[in-house]
Protein backbone atom coordinates (compact mmCIF):
# COMPACT_ATOMS: atom_id res chain seq x y z
CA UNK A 1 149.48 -136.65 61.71
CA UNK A 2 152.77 -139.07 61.67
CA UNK A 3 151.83 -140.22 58.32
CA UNK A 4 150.79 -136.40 56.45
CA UNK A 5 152.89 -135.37 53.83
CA UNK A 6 153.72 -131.86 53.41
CA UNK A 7 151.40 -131.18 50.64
CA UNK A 8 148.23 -132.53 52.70
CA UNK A 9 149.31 -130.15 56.17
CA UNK A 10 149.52 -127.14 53.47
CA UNK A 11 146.28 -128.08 52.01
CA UNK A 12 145.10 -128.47 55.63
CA UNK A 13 146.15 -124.93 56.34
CA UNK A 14 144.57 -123.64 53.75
CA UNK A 15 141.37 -125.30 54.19
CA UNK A 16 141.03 -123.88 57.48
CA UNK A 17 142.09 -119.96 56.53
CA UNK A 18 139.33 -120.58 53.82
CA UNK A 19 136.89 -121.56 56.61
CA UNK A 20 137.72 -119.17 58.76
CA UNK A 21 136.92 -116.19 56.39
CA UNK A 22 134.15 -117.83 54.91
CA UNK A 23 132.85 -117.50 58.85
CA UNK A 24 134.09 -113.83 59.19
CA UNK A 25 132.83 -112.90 55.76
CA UNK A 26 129.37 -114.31 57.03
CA UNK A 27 129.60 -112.67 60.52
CA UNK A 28 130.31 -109.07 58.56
CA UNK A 29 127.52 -109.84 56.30
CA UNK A 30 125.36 -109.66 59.38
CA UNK A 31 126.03 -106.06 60.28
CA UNK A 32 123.83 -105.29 57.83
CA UNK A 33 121.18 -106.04 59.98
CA UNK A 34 121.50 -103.63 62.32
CA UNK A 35 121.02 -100.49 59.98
CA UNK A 36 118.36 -101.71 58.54
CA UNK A 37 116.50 -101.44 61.48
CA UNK A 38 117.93 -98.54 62.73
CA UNK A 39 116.14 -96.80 59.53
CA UNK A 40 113.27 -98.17 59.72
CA UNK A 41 112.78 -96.89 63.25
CA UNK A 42 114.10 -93.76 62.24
CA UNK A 43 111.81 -92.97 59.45
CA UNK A 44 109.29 -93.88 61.30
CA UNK A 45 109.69 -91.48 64.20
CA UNK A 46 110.22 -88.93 61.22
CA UNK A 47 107.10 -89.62 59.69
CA UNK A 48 104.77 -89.33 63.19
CA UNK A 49 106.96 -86.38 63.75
CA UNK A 50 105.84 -84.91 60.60
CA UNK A 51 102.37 -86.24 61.31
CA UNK A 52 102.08 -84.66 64.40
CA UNK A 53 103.97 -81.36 63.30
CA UNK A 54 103.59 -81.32 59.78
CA UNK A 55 105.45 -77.29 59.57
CA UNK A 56 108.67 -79.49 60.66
CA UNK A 57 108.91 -81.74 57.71
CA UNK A 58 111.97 -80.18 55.91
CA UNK A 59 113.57 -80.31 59.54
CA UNK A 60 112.92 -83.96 60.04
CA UNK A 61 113.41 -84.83 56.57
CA UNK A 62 116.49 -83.34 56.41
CA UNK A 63 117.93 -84.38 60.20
CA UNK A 64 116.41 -88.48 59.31
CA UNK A 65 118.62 -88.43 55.62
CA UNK A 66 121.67 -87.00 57.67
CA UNK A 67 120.97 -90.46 60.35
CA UNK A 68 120.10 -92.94 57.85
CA UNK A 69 123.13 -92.13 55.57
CA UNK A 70 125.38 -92.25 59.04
CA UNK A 71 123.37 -95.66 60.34
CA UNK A 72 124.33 -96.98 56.60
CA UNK A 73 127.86 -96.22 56.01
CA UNK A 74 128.09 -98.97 58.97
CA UNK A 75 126.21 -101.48 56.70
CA UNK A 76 128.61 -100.72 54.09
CA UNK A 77 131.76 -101.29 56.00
CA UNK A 78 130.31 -104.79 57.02
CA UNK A 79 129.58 -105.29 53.30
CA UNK A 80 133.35 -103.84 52.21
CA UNK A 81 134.43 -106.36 54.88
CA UNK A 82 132.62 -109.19 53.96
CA UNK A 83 133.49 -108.98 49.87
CA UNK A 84 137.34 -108.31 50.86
CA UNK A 85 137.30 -111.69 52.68
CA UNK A 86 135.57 -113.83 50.57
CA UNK A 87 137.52 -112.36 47.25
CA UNK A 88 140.87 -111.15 48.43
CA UNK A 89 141.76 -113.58 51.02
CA UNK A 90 144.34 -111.55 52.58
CA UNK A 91 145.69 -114.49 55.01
CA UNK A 92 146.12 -117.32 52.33
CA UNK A 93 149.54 -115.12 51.67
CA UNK A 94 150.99 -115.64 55.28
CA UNK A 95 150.92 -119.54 54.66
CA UNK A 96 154.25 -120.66 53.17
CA UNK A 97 154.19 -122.39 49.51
């Protein structure tokens, strides 16, 4: 560290901001996991509902679109999240040129 100049710590700094939101970017990226399971499971349970009581179907349809577009809109924040970090990179600003 004695011997760095101050071009190699900024390129240093900068290296590790762009690893960092590479991580986060892949971490969001994840969340889109979760609702795709969540719908799954859900349109299932609508479709043995409707199986089972087949005069509820616009009911179920109507209450499992209302769910999935809810469960998704979490997806899409994770997405939003992830595409702002790997394209924006809102913290390479706060490092000094």
């Amino acid at each position: 560290m004695e011997n760095q100049t101050l071009e190699q710590t900024e390129l240093i700094a900068r290296a590790i901001v762009l690893a960092g939101q590479g991580i986060g970017a892949g971490l969001a990226l994840i969340a889109g996991i979760g609702p795709g399971i969540g719908e799954g499971y859900a349109v299932g349970k609508a479709i043995e509902t409707i199986g089972r009581q087949p005069e509820a179907k616009s009911s179920a349809t109507t209450t499992m679109f209302i769910g999935c577009a809810v469960a998704e809109s979490t997806g899409i924040y994770g997405l939003l999240i992830g595409l702002v970090l790997i394209f924006v990179n809102p913290f390479i600003k706060h490092l000094h040129d």
